[in-house]
Protein backbone atom coordinates (compact mmCIF):
# COMPACT_ATOMS: atom_id res chain seq x y z
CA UNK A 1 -57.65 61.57 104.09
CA UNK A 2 -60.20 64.42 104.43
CA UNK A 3 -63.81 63.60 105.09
CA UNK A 4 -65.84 62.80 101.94
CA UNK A 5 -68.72 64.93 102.88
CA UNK A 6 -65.99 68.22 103.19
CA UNK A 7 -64.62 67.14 99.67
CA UNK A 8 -67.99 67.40 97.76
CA UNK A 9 -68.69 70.31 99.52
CA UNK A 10 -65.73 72.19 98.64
CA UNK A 11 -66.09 70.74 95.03
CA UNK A 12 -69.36 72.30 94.71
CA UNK A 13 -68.83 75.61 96.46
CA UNK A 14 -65.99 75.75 94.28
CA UNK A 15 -67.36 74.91 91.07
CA UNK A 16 -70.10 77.59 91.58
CA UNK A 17 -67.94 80.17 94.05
CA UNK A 18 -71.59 80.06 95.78
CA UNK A 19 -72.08 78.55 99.47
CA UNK A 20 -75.66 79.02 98.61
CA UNK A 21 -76.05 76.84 95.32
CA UNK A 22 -73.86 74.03 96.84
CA UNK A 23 -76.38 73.66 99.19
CA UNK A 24 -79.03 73.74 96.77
CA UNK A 25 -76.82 71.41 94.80
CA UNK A 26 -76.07 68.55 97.62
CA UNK A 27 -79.60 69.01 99.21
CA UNK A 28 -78.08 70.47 102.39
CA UNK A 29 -78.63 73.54 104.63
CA UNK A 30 -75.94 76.45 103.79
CA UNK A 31 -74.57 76.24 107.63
CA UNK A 32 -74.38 72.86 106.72
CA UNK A 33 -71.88 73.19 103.75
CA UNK A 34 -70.27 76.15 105.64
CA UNK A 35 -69.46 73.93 108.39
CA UNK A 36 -67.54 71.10 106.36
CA UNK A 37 -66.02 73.87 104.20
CA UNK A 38 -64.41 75.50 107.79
CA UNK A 39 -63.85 72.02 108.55
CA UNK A 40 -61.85 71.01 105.44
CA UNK A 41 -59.47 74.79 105.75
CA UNK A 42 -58.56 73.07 109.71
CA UNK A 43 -57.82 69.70 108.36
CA UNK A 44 -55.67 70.85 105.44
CA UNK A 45 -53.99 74.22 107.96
CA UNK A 46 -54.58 76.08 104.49
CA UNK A 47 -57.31 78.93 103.49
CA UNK A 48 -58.98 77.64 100.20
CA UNK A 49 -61.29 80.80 99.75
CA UNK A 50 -60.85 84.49 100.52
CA UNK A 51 -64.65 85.35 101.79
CA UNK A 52 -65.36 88.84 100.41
CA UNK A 53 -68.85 90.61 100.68
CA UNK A 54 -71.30 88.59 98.84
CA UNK A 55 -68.25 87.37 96.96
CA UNK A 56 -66.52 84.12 97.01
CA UNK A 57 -63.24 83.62 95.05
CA UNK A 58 -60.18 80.74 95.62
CA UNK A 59 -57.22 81.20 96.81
CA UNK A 60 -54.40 80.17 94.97
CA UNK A 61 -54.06 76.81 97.21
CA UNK A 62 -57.82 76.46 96.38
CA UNK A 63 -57.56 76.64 92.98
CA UNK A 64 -54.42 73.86 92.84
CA UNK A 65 -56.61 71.69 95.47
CA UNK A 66 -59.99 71.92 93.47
CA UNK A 67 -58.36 70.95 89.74
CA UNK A 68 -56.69 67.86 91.76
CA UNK A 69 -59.94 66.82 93.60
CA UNK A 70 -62.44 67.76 90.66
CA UNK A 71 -60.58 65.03 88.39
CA UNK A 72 -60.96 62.51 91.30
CA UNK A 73 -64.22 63.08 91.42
CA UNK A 74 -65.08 63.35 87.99
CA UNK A 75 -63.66 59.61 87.75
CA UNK A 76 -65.06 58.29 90.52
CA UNK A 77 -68.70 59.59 88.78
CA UNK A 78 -67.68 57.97 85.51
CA UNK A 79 -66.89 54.48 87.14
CA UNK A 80 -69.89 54.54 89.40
CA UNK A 81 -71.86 55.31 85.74
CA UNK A 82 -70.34 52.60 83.71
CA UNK A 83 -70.91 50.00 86.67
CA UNK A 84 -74.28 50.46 87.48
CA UNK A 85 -75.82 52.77 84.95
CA UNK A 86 -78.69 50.43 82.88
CA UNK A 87 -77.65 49.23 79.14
CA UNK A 88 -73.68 49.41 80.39
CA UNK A 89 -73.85 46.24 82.82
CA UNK A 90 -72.28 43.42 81.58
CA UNK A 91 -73.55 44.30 78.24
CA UNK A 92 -73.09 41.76 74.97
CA UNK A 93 -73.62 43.04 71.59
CA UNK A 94 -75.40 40.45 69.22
CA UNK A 95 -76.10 41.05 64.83
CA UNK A 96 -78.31 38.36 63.88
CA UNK A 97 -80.51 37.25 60.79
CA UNK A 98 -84.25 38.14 61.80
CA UNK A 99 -85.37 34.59 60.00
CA UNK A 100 -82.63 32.58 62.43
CA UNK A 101 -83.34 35.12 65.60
CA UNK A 102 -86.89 34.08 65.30
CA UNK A 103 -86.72 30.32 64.46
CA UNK A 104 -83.64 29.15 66.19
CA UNK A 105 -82.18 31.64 68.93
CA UNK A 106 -84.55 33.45 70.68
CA UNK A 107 -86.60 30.11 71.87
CA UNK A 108 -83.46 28.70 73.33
CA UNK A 109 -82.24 32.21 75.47
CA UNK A 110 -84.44 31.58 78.12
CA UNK A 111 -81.90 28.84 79.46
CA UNK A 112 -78.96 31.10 78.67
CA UNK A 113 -80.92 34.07 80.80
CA UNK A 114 -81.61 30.68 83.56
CA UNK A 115 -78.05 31.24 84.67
CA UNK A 116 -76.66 34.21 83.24
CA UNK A 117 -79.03 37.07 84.93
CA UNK A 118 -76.30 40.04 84.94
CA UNK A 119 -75.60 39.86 81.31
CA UNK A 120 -77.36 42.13 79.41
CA UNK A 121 -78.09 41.05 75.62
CA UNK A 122 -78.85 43.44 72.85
CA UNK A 123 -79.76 41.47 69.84
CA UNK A 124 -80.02 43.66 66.80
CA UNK A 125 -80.84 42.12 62.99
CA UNK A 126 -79.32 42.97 59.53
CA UNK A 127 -79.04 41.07 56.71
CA UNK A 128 -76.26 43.56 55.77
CA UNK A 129 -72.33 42.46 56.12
CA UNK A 130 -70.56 43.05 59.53
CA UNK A 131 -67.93 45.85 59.70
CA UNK A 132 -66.83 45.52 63.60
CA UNK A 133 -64.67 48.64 62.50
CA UNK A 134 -67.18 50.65 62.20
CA UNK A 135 -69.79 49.10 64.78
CA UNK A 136 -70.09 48.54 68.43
CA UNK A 137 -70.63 44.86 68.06
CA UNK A 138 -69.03 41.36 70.36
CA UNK A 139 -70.23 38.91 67.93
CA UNK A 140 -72.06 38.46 65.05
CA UNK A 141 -74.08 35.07 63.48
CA UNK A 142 -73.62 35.34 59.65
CA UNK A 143 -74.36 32.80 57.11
CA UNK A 144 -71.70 32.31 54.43
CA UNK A 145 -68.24 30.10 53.62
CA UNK A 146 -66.62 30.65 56.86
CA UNK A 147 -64.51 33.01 55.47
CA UNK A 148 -64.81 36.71 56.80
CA UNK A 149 -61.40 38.64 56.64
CA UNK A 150 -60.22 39.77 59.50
CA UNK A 151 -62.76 37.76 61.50
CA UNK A 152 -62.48 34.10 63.69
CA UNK A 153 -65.63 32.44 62.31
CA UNK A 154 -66.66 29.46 64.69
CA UNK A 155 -69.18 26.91 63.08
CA UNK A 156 -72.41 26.84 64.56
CA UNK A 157 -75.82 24.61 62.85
CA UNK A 158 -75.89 22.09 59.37
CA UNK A 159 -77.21 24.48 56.58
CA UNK A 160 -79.41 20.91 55.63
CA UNK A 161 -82.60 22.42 52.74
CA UNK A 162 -85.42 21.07 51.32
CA UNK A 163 -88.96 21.98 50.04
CA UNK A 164 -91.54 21.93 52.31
CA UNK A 165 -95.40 22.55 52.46
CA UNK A 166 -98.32 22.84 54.20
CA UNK A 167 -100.40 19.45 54.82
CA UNK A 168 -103.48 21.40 53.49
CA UNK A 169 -101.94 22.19 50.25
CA UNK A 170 -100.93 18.58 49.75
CA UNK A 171 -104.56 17.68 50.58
CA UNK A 172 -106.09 19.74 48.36
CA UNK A 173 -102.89 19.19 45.03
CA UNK A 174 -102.28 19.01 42.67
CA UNK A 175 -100.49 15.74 43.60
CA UNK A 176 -97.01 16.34 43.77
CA UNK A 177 -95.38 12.81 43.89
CA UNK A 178 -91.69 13.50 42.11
CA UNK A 179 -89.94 17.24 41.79
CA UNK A 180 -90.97 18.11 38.47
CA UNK A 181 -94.70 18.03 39.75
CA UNK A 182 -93.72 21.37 41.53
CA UNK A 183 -94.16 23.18 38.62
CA UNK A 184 -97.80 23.33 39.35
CA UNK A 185 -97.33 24.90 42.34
CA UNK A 186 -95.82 28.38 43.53
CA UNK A 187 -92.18 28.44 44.63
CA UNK A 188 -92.06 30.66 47.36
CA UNK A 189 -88.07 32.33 47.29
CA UNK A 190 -86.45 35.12 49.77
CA UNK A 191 -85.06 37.74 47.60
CA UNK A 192 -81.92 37.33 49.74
CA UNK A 193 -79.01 36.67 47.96
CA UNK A 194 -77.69 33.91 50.36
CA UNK A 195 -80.51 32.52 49.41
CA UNK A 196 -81.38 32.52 46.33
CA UNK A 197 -79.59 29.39 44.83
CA UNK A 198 -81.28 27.14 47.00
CA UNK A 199 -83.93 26.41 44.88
CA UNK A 200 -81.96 25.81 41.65
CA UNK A 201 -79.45 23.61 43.49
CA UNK A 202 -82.00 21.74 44.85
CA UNK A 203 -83.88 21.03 41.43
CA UNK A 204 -80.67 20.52 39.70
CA UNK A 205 -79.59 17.73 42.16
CA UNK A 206 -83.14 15.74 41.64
CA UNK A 207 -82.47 16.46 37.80
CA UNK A 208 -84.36 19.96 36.56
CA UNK A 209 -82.13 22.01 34.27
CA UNK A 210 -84.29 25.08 33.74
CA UNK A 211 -86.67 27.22 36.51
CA UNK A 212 -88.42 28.52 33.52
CA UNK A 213 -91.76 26.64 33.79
CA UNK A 214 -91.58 27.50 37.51
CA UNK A 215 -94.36 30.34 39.55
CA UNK A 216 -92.53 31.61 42.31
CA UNK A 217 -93.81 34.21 44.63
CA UNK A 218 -90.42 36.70 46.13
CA UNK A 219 -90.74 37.88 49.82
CA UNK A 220 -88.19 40.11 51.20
CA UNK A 221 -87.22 37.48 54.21
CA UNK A 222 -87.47 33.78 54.51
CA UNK A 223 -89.29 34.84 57.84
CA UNK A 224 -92.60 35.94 55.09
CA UNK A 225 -91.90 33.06 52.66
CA UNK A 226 -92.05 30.19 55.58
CA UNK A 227 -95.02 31.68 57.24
CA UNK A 228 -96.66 31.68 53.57
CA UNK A 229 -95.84 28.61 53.53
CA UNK A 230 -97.80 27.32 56.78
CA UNK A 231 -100.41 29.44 55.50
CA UNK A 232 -100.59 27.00 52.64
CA UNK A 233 -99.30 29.72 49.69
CA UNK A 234 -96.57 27.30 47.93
CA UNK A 235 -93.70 25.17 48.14
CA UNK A 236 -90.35 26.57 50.40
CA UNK A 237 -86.73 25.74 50.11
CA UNK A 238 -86.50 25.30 54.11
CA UNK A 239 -83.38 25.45 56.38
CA UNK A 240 -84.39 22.33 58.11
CA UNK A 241 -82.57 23.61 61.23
CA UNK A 242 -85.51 27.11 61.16
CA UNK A 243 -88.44 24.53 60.72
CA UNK A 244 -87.92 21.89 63.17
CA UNK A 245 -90.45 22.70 65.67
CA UNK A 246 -93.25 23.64 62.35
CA UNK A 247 -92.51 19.83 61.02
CA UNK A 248 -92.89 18.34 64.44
CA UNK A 249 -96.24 19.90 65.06
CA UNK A 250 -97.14 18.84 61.53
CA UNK A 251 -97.62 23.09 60.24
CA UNK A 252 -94.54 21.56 57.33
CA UNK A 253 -94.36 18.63 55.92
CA UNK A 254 -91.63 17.44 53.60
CA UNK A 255 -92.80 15.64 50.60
CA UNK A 256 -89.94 14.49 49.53
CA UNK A 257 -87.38 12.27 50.97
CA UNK A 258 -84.46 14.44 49.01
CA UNK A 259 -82.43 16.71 51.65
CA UNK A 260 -79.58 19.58 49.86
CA UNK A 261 -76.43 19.66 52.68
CA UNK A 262 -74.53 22.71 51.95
CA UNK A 263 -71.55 21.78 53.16
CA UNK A 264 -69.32 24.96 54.57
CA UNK A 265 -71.98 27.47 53.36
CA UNK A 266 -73.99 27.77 56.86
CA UNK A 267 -74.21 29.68 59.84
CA UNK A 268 -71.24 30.91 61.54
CA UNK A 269 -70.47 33.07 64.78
CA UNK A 270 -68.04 35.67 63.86
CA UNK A 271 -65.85 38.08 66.20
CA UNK A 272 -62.81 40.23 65.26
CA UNK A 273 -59.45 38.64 65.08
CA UNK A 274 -57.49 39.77 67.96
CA UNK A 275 -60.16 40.47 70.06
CA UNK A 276 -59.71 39.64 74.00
CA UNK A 277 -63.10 38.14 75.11
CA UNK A 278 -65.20 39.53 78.43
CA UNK A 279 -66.14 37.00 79.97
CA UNK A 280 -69.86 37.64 79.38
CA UNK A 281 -68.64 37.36 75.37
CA UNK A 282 -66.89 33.70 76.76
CA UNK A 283 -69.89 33.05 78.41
CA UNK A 284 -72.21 33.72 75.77
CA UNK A 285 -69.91 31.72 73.18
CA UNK A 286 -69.60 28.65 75.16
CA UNK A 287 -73.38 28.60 75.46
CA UNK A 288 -74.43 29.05 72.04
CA UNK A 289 -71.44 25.84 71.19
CA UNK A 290 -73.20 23.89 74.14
CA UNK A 291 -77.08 24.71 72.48
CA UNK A 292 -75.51 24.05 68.53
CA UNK A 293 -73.72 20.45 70.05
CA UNK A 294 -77.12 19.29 71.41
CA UNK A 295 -79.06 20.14 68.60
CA UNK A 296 -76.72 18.47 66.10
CA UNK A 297 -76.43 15.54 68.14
CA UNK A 298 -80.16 15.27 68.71
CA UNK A 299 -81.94 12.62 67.00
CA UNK A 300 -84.42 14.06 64.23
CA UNK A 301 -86.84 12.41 62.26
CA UNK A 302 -86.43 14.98 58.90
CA UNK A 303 -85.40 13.70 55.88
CA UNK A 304 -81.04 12.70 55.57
CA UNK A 305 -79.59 14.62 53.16
């Protein structure tokens, strides 16, 4: 095997049929590449360049030898990039709801980060359906039926609503003691169409046909429409699972007792069918089924459903 040093030389000098810009090139002196390129002809017994005045050109036996050892090269450079270049390392692709990003996964990845340091997550958010076709995505979270074609959906978190409220707002009324009461409120609604039957379902369980008497005030996210909420704007059809930590440090309170389970229609990861799993994408999937097992199993004092 010829010296490394004598290879990058002659790569150079032969990409640029210039002694002098190698050197510039590999931050050498030109005796310096002249030396390894003399060096490299007495390994290999065979001329690679005929030396003309001021002119450099390959032999034929150069110009076999430098398409070989370019290519080698040229992958070696590639593997070095894709191992340590930042943003390719052990890097896991995440689409998420801004709303559940917020309330639910980004306050549990520092333990995930505790003992995963190399992997590198890039958590995007969309509220617009997944096409892993078309985009350089591992997994997705997507809230729906569990049914995405061509897509394993894995079951993550209850989809458990109910209206909540700010204390102050209940302090202040008017007093709202059963559900038709909220009519003198505002209903504060997502304009997402996941979304937008929670409030109807939720009436028409406790008994109220028609929304027609209803105020409701529309915000683009149910990131807006809970925050309004806290701020004491209206009454919100809460995931109970996105308003845990609010409730326990008494920002929400539930007034009623009256919990909607959704059954199937909840949050789900999602990854292609077919799809071999890294084993940062195993990693991060047995993690997130370890977090969504101890927060179902943990004891909550919300309302039961």
């Amino acid at each position: 095997m010829p010296p490394l040093n004598a290879l990058r030389a002659f790569v150079s000098t032969a990409r640029h049929l210039s002694a002098t810009k190698a050197a510039v090139e590999l931050h050498v002196t030109l005796g310096a590449v002249s030396h390894q390129l003399r060096a490299l002809e007495e390994f290999l017994g065979v001329d690679l360049f005929v030396r003309g005045h001021r002119k450099l050109t390959l032999t034929d036996a150069g110009e076999r030898y430098f398409r070989e050892v370019s290519v080698a090269f040229d992958s070696i450079r590639a593997a070095t990039t894709a191992l340590v270049e930042p943003g390719n390392r052990d890097m896991l692709k995440l689409r998420a709801y801004t709303t559940f990003s917020l309330r639910w996964l980004i306050p549990r990845l520092s333990s995930f980060y505790a003992e995963n340091r190399s992997v590198e997550l890039v958590l995007s958010t969309s509220n617009e359906p997944v096409d892993f076709s078309r985009e350089k995505l591992d997994f997705a979270i997507r809230l729906g039926n569990g049914e995405w074609p061509g897509s394993i959906a894995e079951r993550l978190i209850p989809n458990i609503v109910a209206p909540v409220c700010s204390p102050s707002l209940l302090a202040r009324g008017p007093e709202v003691s059963k559900p038709i009461d909220l009519m003198r409120h505002v209903l504060l609604q997502s304009t997402w169409p996941e979304r937008r039957d929670d409030w109807p379902t939720w009436l028409a369980e406790q008994g109220v046909a028609t929304l027609d008497d209803f105020s409701f005030l529309y915000f683009e996210s149910s990131a807006l429409s809970y925050q309004a909420a806290i701020e004491g704007q209206g009454f919100v059809m809460a995931q109970m699972a996105l308003v845990q930590d609010d409730i326990a440090a008494g920002r929400l309170v539930c007034p009623f007792d009256r919990c909607l389970d959704r059954g199937d229609f909840t949050y789900y990861l999602i990854y292609p069918e077919g799809r071999r799993l890294t084993s940062q994408m195993e990693t991060f999937r047995q993690w997130l089924r370890a977090q969504c097992a101890a927060f179902n199993e943990a004891p909550s004092s919300l309302p039961s459903a």
